[in-house]
N, C-alpha and C. Protein backbone atom coordinates (compact mmCIF):
# COMPACT_ATOMS: atom_id res chain seq x y z
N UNK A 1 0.86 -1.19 0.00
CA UNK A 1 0.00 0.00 0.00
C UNK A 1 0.89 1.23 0.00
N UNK A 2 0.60 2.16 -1.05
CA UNK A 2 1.50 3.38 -1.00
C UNK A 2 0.60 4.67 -0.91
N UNK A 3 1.41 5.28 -0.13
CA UNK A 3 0.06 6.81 -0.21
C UNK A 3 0.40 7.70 -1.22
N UNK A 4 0.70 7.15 -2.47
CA UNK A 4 0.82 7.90 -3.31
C UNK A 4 -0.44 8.01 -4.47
N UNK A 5 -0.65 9.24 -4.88
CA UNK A 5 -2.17 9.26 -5.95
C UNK A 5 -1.81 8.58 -7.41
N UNK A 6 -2.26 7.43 -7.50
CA UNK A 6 -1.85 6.91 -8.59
C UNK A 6 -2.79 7.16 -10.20
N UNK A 7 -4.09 7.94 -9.90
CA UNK A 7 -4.71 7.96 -11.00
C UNK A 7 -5.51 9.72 -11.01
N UNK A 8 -6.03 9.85 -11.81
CA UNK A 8 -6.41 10.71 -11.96
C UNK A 8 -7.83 11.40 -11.14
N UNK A 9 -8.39 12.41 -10.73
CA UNK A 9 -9.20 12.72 -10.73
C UNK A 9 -9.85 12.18 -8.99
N UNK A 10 -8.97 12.72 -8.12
CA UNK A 10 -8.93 12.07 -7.14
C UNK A 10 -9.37 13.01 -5.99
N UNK A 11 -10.71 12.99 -5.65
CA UNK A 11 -10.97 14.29 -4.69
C UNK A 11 -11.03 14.16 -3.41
N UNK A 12 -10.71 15.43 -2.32
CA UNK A 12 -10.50 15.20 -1.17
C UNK A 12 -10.23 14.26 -0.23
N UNK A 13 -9.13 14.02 -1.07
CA UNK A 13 -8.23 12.43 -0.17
C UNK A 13 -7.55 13.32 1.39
N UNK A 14 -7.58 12.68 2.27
CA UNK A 14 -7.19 13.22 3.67
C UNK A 14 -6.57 12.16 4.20
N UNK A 15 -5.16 11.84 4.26
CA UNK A 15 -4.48 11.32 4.97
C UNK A 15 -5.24 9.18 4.74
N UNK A 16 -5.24 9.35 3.62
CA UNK A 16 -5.46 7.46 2.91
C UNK A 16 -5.03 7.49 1.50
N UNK A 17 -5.10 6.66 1.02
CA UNK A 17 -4.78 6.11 -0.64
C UNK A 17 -6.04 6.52 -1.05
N UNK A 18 -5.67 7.00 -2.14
CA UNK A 18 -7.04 7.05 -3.52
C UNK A 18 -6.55 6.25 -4.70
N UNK A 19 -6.82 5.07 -5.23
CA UNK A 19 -6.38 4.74 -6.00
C UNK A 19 -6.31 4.49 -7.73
N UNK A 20 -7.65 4.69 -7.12
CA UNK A 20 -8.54 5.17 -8.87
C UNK A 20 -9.24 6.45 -9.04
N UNK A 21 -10.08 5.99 -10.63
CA UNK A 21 -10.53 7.55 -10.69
C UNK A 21 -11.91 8.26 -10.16
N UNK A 22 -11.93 9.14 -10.06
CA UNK A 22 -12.96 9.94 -9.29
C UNK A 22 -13.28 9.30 -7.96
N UNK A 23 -12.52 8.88 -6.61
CA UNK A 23 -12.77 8.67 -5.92
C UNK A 23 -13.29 9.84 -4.82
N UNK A 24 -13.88 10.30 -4.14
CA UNK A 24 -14.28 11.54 -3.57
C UNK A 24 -14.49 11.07 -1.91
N UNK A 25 -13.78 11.86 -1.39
CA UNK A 25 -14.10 12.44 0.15
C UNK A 25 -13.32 10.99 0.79
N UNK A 26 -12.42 10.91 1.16
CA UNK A 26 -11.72 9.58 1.46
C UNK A 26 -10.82 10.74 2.77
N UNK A 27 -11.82 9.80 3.63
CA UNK A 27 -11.32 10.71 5.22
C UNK A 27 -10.16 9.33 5.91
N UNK A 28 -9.38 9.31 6.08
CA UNK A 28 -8.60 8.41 6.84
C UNK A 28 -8.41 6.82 6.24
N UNK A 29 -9.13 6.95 5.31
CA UNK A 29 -9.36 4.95 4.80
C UNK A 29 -8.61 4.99 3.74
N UNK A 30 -9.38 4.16 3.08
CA UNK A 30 -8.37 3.95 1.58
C UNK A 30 -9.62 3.62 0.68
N UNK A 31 -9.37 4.39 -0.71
CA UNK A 31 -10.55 3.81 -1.70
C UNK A 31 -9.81 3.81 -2.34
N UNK A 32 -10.28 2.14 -3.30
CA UNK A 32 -9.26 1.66 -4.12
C UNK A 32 -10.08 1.49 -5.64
N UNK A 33 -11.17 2.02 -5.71
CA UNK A 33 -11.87 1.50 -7.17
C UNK A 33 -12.42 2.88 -7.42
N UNK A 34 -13.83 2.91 -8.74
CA UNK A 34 -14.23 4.08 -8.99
C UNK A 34 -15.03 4.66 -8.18
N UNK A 35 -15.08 5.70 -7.76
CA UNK A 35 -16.18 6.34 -8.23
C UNK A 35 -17.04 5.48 -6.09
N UNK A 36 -16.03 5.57 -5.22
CA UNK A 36 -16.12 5.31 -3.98
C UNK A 36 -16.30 6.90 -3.13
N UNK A 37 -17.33 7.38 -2.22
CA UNK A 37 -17.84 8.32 -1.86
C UNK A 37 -17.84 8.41 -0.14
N UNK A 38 -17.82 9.20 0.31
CA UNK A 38 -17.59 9.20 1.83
C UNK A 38 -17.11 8.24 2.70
N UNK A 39 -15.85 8.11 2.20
CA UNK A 39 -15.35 6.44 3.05
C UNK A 39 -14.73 7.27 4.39
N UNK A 40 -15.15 7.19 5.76
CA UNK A 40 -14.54 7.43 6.61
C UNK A 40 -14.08 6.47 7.36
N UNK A 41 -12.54 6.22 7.52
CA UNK A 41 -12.20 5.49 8.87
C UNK A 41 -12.76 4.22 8.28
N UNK A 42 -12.17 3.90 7.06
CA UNK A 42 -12.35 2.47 6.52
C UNK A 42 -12.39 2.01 5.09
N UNK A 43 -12.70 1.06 4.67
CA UNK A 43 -12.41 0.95 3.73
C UNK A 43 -13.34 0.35 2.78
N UNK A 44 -13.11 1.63 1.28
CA UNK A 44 -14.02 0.91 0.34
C UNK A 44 -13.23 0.10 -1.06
N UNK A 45 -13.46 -0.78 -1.31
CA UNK A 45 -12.74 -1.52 -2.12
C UNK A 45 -13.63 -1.88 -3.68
N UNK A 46 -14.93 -1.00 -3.67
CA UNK A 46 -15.32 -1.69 -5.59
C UNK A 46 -16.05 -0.58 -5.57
N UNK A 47 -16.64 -0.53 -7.21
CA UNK A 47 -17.34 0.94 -7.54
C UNK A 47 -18.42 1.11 -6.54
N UNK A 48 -18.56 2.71 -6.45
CA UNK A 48 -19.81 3.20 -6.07
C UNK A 48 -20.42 2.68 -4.54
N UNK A 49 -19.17 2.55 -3.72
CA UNK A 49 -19.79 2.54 -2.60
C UNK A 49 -19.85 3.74 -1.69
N UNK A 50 -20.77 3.69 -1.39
CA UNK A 50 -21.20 5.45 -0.85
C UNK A 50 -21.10 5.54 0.81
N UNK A 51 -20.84 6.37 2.19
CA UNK A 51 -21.12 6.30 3.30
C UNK A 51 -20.25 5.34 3.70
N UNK A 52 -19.36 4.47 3.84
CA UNK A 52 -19.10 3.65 4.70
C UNK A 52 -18.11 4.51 5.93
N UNK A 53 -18.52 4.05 6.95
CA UNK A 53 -18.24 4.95 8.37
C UNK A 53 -17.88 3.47 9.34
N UNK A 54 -16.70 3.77 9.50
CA UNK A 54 -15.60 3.17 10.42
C UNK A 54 -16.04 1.29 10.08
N UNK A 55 -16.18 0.98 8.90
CA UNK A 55 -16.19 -0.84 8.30
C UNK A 55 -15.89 -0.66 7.21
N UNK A 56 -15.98 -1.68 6.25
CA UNK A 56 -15.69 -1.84 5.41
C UNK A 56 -16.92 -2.28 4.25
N UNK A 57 -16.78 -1.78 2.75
CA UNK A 57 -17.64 -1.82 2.06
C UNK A 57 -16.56 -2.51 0.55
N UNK A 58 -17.16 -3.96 0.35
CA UNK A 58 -16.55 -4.62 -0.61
C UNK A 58 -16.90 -4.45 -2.05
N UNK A 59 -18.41 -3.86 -2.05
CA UNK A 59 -18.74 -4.97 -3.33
C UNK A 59 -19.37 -2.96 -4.21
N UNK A 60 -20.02 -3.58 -5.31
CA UNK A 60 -20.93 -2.02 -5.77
C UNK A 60 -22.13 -1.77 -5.11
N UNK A 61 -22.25 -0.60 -5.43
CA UNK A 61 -23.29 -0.07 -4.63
C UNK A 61 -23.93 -0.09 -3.02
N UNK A 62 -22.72 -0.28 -2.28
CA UNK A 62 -23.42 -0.40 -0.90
C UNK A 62 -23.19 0.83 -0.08
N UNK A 63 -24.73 1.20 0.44
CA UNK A 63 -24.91 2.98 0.87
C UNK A 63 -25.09 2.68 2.50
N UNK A 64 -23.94 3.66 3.19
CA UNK A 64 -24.48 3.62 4.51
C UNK A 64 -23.85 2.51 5.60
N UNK A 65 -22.95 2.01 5.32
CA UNK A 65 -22.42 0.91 5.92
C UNK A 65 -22.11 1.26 7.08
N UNK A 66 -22.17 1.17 8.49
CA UNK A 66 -21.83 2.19 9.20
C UNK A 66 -21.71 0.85 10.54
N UNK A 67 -20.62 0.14 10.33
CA UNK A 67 -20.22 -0.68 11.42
C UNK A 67 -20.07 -2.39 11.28
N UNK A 68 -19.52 -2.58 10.26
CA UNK A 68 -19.66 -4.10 9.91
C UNK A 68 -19.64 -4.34 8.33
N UNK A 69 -19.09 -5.61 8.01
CA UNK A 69 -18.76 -5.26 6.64
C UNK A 69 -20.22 -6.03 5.72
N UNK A 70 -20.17 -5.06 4.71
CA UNK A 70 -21.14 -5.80 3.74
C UNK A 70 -20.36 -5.60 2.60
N UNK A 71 -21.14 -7.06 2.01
CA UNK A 71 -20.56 -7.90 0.78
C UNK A 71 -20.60 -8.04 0.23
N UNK A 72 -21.43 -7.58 -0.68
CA UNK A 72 -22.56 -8.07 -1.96
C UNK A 72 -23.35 -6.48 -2.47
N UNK A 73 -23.72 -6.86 -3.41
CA UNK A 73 -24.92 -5.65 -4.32
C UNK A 73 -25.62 -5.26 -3.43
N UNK A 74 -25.24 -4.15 -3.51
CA UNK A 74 -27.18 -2.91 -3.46
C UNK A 74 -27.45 -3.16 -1.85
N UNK A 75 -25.90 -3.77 -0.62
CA UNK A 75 -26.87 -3.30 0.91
C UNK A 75 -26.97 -1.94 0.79
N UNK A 76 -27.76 -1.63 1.96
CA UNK A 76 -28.20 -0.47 1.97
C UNK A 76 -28.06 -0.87 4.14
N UNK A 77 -27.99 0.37 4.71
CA UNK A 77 -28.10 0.68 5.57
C UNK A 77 -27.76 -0.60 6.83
N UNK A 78 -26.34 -0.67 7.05
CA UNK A 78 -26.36 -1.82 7.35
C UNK A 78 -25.46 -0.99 8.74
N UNK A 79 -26.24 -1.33 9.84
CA UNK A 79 -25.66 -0.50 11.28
C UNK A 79 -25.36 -1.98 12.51
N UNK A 80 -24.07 -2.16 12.60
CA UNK A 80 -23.30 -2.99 13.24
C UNK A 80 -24.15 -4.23 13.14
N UNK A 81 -24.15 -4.21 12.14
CA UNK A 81 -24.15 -6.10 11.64
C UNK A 81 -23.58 -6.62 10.22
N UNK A 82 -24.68 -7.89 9.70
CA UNK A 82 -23.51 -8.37 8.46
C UNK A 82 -24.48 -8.43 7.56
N UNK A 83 -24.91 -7.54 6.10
CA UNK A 83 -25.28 -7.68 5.22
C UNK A 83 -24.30 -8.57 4.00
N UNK A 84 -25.35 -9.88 3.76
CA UNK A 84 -24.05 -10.74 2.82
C UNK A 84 -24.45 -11.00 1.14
N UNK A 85 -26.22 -10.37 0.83
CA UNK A 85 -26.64 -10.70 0.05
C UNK A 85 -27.19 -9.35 -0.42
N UNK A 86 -27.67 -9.80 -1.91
CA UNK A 86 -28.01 -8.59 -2.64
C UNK A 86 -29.46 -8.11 -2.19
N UNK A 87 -29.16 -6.61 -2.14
CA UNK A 87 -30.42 -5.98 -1.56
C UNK A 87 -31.07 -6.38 -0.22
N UNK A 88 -30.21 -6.59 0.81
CA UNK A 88 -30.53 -6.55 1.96
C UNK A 88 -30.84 -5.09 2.56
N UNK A 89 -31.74 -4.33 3.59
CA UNK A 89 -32.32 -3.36 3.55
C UNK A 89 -32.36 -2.78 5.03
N UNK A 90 -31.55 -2.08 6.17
CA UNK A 90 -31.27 -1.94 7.11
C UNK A 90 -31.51 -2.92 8.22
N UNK A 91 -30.67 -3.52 8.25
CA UNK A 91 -30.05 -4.68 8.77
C UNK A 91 -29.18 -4.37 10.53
N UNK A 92 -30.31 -4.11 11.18
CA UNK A 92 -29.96 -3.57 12.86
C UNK A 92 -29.33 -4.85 13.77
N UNK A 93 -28.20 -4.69 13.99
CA UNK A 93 -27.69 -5.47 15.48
C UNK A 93 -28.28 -6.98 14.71
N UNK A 94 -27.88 -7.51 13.52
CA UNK A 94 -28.02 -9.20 13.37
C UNK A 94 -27.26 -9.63 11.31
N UNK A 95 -27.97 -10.68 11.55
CA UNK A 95 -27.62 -10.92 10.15
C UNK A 95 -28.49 -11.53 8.98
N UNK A 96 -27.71 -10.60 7.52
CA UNK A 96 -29.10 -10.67 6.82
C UNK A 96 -28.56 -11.28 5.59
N UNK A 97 -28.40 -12.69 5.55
CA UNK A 97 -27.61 -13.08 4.48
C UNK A 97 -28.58 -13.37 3.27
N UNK A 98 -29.65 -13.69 2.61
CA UNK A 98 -30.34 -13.58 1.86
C UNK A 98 -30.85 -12.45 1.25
N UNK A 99 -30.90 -12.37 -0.57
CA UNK A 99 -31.49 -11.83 -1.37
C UNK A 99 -33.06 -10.84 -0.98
N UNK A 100 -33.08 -9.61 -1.04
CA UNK A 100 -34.50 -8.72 -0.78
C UNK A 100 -34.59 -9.68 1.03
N UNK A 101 -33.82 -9.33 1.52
CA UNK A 101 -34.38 -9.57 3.59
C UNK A 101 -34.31 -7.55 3.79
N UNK A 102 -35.65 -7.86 4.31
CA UNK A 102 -35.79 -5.84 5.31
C UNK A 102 -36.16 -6.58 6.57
């Protein structure tokens, strides 16, 4: 891991790696793919993951991650537990490993 800006178009990186392009607002973590959005104090690793706050966000599109890692498509609002499947839908204190679980 180097803290150097390796690609173009790399906004408000603060003390983490930006590693691709248009990554935006990368407070203390590291975003390593496109187009990754408010990663604080953790880490987003594939396109278009938005919000993740102090966990980790693997996959596209997961908004809001805010204490536990999710894995897969389209979680949404996943507050200290484990979203593992696509379109799981605020997922409080447990686990929501199946396809469309609210």
């Amino acid at each position: 891991m180097t803290t150097a800006t390796i690609y173009t178009h790399t906004d408000d990186d603060h003390s983490g790696c930006s590693h691709c392009n248009h990554t935006h607002g990368d407070h203390s973590g590291y975003s390593h793919d496109t187009h990754s959005h408010g990663d604080h104090s953790g880490y987003s690793h594939d396109t278009h993951t938005h919000g993740d706050h102090s966990g980790y966000s693997h996959y596209t599109h997961n908004d809001d991650d805010y204490r536990g890692p999710s894995h897969d498509t389209h979680t949404h609002g996943d507050r200290s537990g484990y979203s593992h499947g696509t379109h799981t839908h605020d997922d409080h204190n447990g686990y929501s490993h199946g396809t469309h679980t609210r």
